[in-house]
ModelCIF file with pLDDT and N, C-alpha, C, O atoms, coordinates in Angstrom:
data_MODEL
#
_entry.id   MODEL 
#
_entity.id                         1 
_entity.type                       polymer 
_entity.pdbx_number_of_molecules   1 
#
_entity_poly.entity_id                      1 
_entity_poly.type                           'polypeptide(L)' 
_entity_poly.nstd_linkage                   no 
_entity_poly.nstd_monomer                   no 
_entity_poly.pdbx_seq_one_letter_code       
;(UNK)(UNK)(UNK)(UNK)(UNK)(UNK)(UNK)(UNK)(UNK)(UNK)(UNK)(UNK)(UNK)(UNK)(UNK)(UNK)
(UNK)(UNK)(UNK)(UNK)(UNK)(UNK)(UNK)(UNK)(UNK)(UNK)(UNK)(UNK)(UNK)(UNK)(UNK)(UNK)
(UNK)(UNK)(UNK)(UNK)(UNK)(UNK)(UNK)(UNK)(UNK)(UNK)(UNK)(UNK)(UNK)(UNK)(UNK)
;
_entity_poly.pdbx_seq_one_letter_code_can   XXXXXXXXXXXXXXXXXXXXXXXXXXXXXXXXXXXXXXXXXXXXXXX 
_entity_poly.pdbx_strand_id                 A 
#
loop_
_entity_poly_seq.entity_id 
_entity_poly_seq.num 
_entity_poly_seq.mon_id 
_entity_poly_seq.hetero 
1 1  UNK n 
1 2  UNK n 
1 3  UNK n 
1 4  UNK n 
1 5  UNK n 
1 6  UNK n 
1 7  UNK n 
1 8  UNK n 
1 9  UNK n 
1 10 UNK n 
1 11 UNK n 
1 12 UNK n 
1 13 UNK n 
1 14 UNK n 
1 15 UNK n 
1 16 UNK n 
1 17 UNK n 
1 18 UNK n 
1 19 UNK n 
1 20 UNK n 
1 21 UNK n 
1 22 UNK n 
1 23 UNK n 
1 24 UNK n 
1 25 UNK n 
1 26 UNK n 
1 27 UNK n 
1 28 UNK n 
1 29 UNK n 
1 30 UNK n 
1 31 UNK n 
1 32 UNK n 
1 33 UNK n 
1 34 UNK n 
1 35 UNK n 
1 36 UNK n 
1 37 UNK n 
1 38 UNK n 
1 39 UNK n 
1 40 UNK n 
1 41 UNK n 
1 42 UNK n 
1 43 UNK n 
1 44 UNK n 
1 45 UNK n 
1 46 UNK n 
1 47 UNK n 
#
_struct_asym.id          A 
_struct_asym.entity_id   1 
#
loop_
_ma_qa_metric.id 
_ma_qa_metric.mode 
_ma_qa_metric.name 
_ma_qa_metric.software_group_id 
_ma_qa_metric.type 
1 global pLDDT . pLDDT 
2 local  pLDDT . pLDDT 
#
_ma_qa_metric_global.metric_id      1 
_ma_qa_metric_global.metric_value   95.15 
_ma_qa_metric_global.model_id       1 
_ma_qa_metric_global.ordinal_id     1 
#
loop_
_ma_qa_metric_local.label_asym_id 
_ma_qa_metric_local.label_comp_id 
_ma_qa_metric_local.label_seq_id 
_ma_qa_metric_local.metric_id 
_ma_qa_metric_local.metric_value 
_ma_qa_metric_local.model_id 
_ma_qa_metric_local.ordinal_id 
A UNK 1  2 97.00 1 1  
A UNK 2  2 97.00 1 2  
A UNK 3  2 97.00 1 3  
A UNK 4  2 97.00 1 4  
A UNK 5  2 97.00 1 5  
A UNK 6  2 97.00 1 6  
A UNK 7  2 95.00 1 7  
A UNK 8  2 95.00 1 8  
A UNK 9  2 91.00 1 9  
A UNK 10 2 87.00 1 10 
A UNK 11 2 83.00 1 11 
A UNK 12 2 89.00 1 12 
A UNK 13 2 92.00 1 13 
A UNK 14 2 92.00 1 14 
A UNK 15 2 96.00 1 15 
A UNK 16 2 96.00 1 16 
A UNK 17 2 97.00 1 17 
A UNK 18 2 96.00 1 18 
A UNK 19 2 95.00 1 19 
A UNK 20 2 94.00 1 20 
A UNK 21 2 96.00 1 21 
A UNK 22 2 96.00 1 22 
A UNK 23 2 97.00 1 23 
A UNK 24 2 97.00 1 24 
A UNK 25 2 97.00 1 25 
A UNK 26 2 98.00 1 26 
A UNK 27 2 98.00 1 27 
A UNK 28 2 97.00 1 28 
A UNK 29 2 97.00 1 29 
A UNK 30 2 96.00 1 30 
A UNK 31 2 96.00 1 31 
A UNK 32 2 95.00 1 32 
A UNK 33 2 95.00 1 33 
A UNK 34 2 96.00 1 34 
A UNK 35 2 96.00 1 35 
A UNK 36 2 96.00 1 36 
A UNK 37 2 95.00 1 37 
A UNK 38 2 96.00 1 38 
A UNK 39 2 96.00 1 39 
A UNK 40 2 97.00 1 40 
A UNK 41 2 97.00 1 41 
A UNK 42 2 97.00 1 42 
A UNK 43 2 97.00 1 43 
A UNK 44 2 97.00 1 44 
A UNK 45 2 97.00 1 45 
A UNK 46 2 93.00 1 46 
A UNK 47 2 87.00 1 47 
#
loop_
_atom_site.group_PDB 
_atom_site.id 
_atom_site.type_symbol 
_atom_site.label_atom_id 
_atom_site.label_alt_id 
_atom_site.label_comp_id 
_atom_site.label_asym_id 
_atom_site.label_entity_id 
_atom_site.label_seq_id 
_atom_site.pdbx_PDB_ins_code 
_atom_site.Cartn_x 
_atom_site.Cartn_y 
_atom_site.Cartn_z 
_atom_site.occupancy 
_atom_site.B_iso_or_equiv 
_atom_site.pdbx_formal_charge 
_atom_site.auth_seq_id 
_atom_site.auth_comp_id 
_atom_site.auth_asym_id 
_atom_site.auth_atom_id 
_atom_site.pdbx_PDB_model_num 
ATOM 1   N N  . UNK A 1 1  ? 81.130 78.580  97.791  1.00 97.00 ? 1  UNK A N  1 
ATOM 2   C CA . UNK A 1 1  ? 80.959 79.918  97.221  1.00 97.00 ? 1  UNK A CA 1 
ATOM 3   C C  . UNK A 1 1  ? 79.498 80.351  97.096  1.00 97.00 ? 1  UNK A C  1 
ATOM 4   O O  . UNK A 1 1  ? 79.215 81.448  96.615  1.00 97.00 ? 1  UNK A O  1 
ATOM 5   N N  . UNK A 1 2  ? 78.670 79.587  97.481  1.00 97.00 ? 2  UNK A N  1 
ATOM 6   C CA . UNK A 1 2  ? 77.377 80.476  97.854  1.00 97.00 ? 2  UNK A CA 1 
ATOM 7   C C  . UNK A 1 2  ? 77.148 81.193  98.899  1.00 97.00 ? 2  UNK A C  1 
ATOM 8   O O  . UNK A 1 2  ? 77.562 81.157  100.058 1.00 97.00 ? 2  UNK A O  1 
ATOM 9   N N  . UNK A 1 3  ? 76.282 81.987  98.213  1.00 97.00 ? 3  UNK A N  1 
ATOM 10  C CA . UNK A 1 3  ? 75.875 83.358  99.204  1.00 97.00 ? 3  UNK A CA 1 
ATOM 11  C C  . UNK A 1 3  ? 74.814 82.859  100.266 1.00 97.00 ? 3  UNK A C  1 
ATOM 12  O O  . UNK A 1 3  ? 73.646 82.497  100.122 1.00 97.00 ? 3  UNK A O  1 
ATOM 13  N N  . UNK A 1 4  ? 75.612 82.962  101.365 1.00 97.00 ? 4  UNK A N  1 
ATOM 14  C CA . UNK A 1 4  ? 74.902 82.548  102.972 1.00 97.00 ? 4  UNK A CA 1 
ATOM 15  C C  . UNK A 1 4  ? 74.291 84.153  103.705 1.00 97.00 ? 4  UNK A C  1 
ATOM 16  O O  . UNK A 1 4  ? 73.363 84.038  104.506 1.00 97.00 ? 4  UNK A O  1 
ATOM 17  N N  . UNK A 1 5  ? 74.761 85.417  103.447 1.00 97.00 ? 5  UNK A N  1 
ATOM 18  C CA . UNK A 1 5  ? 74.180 86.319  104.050 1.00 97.00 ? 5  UNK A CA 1 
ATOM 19  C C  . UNK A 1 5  ? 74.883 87.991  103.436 1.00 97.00 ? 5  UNK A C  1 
ATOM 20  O O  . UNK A 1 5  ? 75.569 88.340  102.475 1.00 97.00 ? 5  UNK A O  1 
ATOM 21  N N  . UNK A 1 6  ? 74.485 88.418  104.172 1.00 97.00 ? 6  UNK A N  1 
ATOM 22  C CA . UNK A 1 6  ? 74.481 89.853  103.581 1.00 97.00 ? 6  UNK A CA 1 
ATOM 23  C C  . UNK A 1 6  ? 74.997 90.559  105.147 1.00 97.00 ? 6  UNK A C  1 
ATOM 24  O O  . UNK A 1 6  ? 74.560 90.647  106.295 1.00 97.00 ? 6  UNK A O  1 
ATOM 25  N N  . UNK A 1 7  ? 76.213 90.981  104.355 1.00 95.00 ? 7  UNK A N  1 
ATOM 26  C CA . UNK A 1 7  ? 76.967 92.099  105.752 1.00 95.00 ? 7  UNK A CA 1 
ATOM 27  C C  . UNK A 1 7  ? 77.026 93.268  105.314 1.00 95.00 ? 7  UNK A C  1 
ATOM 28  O O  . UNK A 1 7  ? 77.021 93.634  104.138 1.00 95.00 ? 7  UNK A O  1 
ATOM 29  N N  . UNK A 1 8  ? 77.091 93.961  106.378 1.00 95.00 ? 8  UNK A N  1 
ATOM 30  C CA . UNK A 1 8  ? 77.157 96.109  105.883 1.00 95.00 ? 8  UNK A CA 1 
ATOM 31  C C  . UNK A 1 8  ? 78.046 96.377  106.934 1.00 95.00 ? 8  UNK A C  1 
ATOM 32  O O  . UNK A 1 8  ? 78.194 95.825  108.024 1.00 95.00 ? 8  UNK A O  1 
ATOM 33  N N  . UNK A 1 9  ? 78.678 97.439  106.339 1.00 91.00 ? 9  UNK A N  1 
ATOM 34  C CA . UNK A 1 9  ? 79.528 97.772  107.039 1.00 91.00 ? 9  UNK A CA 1 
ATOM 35  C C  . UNK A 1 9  ? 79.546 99.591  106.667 1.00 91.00 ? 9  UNK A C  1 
ATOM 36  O O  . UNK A 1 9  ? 78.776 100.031 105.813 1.00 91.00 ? 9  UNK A O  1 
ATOM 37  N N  . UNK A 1 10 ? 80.296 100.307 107.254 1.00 87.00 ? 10 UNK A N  1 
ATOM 38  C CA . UNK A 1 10 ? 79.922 101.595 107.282 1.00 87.00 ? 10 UNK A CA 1 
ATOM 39  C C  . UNK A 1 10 ? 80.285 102.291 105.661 1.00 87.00 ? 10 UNK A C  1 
ATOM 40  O O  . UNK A 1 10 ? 80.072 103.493 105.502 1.00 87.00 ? 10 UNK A O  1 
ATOM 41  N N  . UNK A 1 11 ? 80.814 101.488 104.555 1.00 83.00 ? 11 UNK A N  1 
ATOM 42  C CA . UNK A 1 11 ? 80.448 102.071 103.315 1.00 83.00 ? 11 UNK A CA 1 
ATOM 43  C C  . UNK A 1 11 ? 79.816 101.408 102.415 1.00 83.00 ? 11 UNK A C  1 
ATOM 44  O O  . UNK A 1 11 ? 79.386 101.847 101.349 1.00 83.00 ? 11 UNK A O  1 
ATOM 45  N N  . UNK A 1 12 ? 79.722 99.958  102.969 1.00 89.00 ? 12 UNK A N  1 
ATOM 46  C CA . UNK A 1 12 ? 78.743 99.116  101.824 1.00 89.00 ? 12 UNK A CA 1 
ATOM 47  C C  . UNK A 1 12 ? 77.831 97.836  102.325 1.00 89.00 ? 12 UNK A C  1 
ATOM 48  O O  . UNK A 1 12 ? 77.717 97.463  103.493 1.00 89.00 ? 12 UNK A O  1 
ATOM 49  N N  . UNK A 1 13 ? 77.299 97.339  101.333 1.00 92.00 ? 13 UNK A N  1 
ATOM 50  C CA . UNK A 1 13 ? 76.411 96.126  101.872 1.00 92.00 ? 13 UNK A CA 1 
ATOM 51  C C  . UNK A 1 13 ? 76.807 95.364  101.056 1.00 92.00 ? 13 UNK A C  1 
ATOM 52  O O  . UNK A 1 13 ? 77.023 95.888  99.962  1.00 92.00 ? 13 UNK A O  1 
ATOM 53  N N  . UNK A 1 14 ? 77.074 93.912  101.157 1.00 92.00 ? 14 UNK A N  1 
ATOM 54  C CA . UNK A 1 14 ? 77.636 92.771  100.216 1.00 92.00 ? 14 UNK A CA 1 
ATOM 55  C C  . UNK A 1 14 ? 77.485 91.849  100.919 1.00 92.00 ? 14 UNK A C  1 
ATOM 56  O O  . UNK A 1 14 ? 77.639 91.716  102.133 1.00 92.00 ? 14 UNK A O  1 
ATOM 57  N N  . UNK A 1 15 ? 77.061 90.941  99.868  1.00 96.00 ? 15 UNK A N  1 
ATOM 58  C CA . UNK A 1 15 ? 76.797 89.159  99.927  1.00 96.00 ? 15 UNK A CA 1 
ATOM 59  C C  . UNK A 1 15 ? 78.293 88.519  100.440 1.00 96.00 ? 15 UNK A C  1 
ATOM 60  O O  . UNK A 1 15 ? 79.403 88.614  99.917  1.00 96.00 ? 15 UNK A O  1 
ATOM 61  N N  . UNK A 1 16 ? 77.919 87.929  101.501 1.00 96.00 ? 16 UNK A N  1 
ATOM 62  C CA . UNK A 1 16 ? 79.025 86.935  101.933 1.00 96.00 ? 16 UNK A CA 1 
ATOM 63  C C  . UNK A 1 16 ? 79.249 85.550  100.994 1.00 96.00 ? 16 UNK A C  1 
ATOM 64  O O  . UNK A 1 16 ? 78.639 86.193  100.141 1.00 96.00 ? 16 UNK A O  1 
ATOM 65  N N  . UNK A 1 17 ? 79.415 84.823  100.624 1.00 97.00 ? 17 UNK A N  1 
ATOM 66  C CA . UNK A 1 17 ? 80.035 83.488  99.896  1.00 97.00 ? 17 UNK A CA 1 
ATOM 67  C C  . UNK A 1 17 ? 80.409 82.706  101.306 1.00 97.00 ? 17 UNK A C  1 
ATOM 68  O O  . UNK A 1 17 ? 80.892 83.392  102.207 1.00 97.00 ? 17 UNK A O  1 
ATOM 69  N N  . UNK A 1 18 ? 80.263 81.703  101.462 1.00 96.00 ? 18 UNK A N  1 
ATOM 70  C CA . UNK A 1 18 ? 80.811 80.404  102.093 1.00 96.00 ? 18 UNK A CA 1 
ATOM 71  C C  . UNK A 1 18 ? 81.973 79.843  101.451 1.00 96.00 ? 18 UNK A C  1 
ATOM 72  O O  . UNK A 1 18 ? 81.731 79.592  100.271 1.00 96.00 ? 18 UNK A O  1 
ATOM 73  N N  . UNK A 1 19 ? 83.261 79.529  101.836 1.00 95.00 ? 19 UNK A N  1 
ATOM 74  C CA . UNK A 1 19 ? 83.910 78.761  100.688 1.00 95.00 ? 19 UNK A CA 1 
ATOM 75  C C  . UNK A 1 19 ? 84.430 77.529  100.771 1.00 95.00 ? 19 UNK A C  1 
ATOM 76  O O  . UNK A 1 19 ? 85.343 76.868  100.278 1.00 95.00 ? 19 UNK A O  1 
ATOM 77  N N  . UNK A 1 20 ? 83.080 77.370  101.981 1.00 94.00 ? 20 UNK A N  1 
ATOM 78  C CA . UNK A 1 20 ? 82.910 75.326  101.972 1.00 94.00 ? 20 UNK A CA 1 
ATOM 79  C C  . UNK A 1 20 ? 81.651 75.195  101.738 1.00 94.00 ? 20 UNK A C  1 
ATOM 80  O O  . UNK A 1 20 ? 80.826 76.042  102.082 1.00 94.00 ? 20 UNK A O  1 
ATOM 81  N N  . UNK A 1 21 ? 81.254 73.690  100.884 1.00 96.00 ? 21 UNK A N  1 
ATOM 82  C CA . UNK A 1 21 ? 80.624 73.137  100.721 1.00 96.00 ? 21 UNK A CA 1 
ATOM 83  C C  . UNK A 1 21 ? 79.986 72.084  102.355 1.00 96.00 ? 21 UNK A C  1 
ATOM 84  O O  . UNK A 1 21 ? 80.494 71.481  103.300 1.00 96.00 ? 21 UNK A O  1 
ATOM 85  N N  . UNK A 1 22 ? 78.858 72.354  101.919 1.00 96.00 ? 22 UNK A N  1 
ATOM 86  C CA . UNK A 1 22 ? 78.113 71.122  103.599 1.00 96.00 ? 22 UNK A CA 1 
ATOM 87  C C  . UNK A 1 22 ? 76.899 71.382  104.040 1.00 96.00 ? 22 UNK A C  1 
ATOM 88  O O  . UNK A 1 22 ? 76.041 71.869  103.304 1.00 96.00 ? 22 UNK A O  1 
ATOM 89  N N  . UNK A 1 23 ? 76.671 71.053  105.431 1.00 97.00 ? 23 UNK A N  1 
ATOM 90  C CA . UNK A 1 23 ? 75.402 71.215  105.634 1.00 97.00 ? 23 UNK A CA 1 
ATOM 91  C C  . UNK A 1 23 ? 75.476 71.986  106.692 1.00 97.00 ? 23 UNK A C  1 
ATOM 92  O O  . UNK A 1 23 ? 76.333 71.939  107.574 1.00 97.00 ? 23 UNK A O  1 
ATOM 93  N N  . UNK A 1 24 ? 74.504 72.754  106.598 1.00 97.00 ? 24 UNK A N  1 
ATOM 94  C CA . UNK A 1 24 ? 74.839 73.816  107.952 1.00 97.00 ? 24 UNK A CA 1 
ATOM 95  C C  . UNK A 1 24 ? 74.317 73.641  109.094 1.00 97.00 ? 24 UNK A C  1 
ATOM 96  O O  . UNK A 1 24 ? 73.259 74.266  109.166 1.00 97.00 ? 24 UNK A O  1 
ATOM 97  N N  . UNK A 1 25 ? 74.618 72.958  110.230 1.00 97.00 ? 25 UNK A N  1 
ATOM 98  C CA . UNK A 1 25 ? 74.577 72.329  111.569 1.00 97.00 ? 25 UNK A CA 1 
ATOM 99  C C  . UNK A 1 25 ? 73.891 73.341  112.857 1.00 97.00 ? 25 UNK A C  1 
ATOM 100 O O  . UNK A 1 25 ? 73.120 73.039  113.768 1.00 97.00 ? 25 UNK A O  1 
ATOM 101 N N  . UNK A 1 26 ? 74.725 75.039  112.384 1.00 98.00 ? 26 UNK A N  1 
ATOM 102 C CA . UNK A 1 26 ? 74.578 75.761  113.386 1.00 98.00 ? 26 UNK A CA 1 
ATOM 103 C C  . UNK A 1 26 ? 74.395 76.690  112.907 1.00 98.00 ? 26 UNK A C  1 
ATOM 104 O O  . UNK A 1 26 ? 74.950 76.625  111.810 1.00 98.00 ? 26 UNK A O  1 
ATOM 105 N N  . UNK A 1 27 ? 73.735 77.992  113.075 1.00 98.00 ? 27 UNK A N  1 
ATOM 106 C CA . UNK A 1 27 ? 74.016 79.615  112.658 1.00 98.00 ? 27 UNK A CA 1 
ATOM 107 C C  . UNK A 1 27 ? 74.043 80.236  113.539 1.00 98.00 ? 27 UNK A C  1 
ATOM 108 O O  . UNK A 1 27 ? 72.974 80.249  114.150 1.00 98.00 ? 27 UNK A O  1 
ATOM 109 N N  . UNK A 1 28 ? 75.261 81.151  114.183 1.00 97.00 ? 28 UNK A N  1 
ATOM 110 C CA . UNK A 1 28 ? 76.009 81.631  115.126 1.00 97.00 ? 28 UNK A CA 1 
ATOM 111 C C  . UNK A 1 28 ? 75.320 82.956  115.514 1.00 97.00 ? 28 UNK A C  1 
ATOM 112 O O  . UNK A 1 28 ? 75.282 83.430  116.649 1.00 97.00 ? 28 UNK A O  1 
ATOM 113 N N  . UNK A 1 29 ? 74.727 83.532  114.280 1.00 97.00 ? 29 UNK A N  1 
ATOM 114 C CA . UNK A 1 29 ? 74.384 85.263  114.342 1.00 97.00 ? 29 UNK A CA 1 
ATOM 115 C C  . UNK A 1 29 ? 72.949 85.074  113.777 1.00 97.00 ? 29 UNK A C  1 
ATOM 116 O O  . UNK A 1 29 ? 72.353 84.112  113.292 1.00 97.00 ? 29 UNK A O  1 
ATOM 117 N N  . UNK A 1 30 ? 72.660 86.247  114.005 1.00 96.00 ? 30 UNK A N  1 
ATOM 118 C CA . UNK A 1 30 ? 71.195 86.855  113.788 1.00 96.00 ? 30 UNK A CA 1 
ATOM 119 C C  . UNK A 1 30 ? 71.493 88.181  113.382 1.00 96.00 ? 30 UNK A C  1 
ATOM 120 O O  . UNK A 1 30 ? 72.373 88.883  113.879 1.00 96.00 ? 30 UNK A O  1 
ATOM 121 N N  . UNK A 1 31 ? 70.343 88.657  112.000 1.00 96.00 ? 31 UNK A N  1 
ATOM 122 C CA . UNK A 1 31 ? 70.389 89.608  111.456 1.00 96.00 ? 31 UNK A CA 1 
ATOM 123 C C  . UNK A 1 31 ? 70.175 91.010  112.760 1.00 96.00 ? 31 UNK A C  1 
ATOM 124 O O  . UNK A 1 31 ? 69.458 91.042  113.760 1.00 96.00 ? 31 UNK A O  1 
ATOM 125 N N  . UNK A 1 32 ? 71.127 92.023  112.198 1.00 95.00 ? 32 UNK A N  1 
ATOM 126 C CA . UNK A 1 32 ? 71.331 93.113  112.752 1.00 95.00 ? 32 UNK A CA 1 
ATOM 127 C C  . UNK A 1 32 ? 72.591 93.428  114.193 1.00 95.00 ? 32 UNK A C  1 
ATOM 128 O O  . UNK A 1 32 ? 73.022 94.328  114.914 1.00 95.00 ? 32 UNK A O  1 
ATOM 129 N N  . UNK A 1 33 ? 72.729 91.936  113.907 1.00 95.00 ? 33 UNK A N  1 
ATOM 130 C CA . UNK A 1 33 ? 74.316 91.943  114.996 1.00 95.00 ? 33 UNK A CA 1 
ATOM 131 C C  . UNK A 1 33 ? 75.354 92.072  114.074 1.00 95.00 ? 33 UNK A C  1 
ATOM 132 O O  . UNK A 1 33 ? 75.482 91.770  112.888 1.00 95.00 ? 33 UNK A O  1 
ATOM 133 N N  . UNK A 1 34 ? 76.298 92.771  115.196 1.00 96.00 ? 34 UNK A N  1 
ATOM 134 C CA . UNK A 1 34 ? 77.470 93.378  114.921 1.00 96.00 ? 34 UNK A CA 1 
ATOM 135 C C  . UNK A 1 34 ? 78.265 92.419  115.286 1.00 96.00 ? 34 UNK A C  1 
ATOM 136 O O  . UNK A 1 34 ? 78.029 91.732  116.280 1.00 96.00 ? 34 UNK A O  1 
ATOM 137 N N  . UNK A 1 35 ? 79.502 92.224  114.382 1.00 96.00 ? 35 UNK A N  1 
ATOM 138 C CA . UNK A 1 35 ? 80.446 91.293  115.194 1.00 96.00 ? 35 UNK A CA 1 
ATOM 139 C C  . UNK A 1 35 ? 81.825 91.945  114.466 1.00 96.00 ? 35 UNK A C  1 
ATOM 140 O O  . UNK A 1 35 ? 81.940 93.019  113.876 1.00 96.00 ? 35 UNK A O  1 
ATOM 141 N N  . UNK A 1 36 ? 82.599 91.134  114.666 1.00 96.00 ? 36 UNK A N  1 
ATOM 142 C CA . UNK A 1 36 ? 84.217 91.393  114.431 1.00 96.00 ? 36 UNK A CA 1 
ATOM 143 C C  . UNK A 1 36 ? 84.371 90.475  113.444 1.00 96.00 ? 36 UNK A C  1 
ATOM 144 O O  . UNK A 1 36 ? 83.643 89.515  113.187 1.00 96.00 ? 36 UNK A O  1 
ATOM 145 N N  . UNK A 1 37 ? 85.639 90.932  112.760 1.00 95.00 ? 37 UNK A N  1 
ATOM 146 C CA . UNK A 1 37 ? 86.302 89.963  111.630 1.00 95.00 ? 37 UNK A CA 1 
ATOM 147 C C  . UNK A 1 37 ? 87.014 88.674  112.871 1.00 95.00 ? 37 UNK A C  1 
ATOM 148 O O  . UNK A 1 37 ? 87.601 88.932  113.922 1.00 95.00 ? 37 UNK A O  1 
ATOM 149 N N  . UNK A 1 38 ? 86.715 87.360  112.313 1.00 96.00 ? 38 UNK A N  1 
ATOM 150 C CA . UNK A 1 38 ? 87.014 86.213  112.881 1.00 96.00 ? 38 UNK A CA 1 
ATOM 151 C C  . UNK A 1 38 ? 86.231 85.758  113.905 1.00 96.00 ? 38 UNK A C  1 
ATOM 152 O O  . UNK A 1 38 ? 86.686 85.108  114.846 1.00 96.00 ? 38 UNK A O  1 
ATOM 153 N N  . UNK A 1 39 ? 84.712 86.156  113.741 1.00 96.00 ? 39 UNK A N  1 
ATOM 154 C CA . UNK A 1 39 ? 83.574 85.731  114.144 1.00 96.00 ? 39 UNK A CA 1 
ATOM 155 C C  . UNK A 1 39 ? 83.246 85.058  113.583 1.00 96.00 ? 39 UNK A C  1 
ATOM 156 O O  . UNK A 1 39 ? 83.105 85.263  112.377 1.00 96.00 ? 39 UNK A O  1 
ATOM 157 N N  . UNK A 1 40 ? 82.810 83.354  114.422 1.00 97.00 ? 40 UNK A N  1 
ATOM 158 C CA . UNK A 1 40 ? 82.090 82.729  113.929 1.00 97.00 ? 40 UNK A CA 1 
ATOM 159 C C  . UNK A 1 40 ? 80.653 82.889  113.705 1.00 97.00 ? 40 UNK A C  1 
ATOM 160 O O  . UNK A 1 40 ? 79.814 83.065  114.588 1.00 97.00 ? 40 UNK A O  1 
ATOM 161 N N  . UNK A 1 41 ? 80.434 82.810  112.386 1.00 97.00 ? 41 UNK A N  1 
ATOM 162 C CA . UNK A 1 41 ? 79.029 82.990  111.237 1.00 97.00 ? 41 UNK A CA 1 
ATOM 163 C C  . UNK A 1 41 ? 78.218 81.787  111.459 1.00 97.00 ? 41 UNK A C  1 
ATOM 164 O O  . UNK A 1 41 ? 77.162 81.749  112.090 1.00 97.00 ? 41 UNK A O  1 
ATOM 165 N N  . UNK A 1 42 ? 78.986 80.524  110.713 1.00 97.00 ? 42 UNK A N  1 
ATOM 166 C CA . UNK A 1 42 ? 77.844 79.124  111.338 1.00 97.00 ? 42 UNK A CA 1 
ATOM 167 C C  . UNK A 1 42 ? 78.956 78.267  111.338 1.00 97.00 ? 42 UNK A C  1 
ATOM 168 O O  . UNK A 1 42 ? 80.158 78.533  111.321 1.00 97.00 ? 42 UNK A O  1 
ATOM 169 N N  . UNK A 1 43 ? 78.174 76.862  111.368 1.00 97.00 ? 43 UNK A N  1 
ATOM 170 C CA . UNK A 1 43 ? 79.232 75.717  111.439 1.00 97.00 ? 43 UNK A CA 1 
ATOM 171 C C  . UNK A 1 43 ? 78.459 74.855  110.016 1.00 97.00 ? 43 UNK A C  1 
ATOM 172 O O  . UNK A 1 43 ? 77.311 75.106  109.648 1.00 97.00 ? 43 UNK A O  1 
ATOM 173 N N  . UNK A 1 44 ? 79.163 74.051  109.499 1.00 97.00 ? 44 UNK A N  1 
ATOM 174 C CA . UNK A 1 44 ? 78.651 72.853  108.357 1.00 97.00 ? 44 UNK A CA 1 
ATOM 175 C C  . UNK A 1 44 ? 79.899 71.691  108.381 1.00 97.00 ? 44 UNK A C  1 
ATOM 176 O O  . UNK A 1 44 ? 81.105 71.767  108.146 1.00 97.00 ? 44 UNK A O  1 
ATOM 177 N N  . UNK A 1 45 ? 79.085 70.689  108.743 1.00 97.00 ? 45 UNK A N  1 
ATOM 178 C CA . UNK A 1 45 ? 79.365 69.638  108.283 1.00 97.00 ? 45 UNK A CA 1 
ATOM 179 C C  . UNK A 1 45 ? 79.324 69.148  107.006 1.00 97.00 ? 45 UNK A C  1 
ATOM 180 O O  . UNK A 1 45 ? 78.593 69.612  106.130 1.00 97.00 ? 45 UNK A O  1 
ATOM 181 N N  . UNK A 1 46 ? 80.466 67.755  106.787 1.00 93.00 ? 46 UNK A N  1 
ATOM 182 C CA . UNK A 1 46 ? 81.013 67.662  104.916 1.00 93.00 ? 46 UNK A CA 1 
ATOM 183 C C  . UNK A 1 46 ? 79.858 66.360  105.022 1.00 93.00 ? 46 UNK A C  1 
ATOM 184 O O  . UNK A 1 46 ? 79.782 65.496  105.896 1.00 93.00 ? 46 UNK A O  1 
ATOM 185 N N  . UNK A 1 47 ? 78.959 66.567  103.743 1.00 87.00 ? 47 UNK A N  1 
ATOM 186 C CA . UNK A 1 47 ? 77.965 65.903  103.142 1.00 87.00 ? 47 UNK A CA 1 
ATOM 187 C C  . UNK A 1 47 ? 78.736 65.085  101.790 1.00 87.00 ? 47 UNK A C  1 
ATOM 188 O O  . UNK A 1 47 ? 78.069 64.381  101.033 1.00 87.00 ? 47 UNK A O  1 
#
């Protein structure tokens, strides 16, 4: 449940939450890309 990033969308801007715990291995996106719901964000491995 920590906040990994900040998405906007055409009526608001809000903090994303993670709702796994780990280490984060990969980050999929870069600020100012657009993607779709069921886009992968990052990957984390369990610590």
């Amino acid at each position: 449940q920590q906040i990994v990033m900040e998405i906007e969308t055409d009526k608001a801007v809000f903090e994303l939450p993670c709702p796994q715990a780990g280490r984060i291995t990969a980050i999929h996106v870069k600020p100012g890309t657009q993607v779709s719901v069921g886009t992968p964000l990052m990957t984390l491995e369990a610590v």
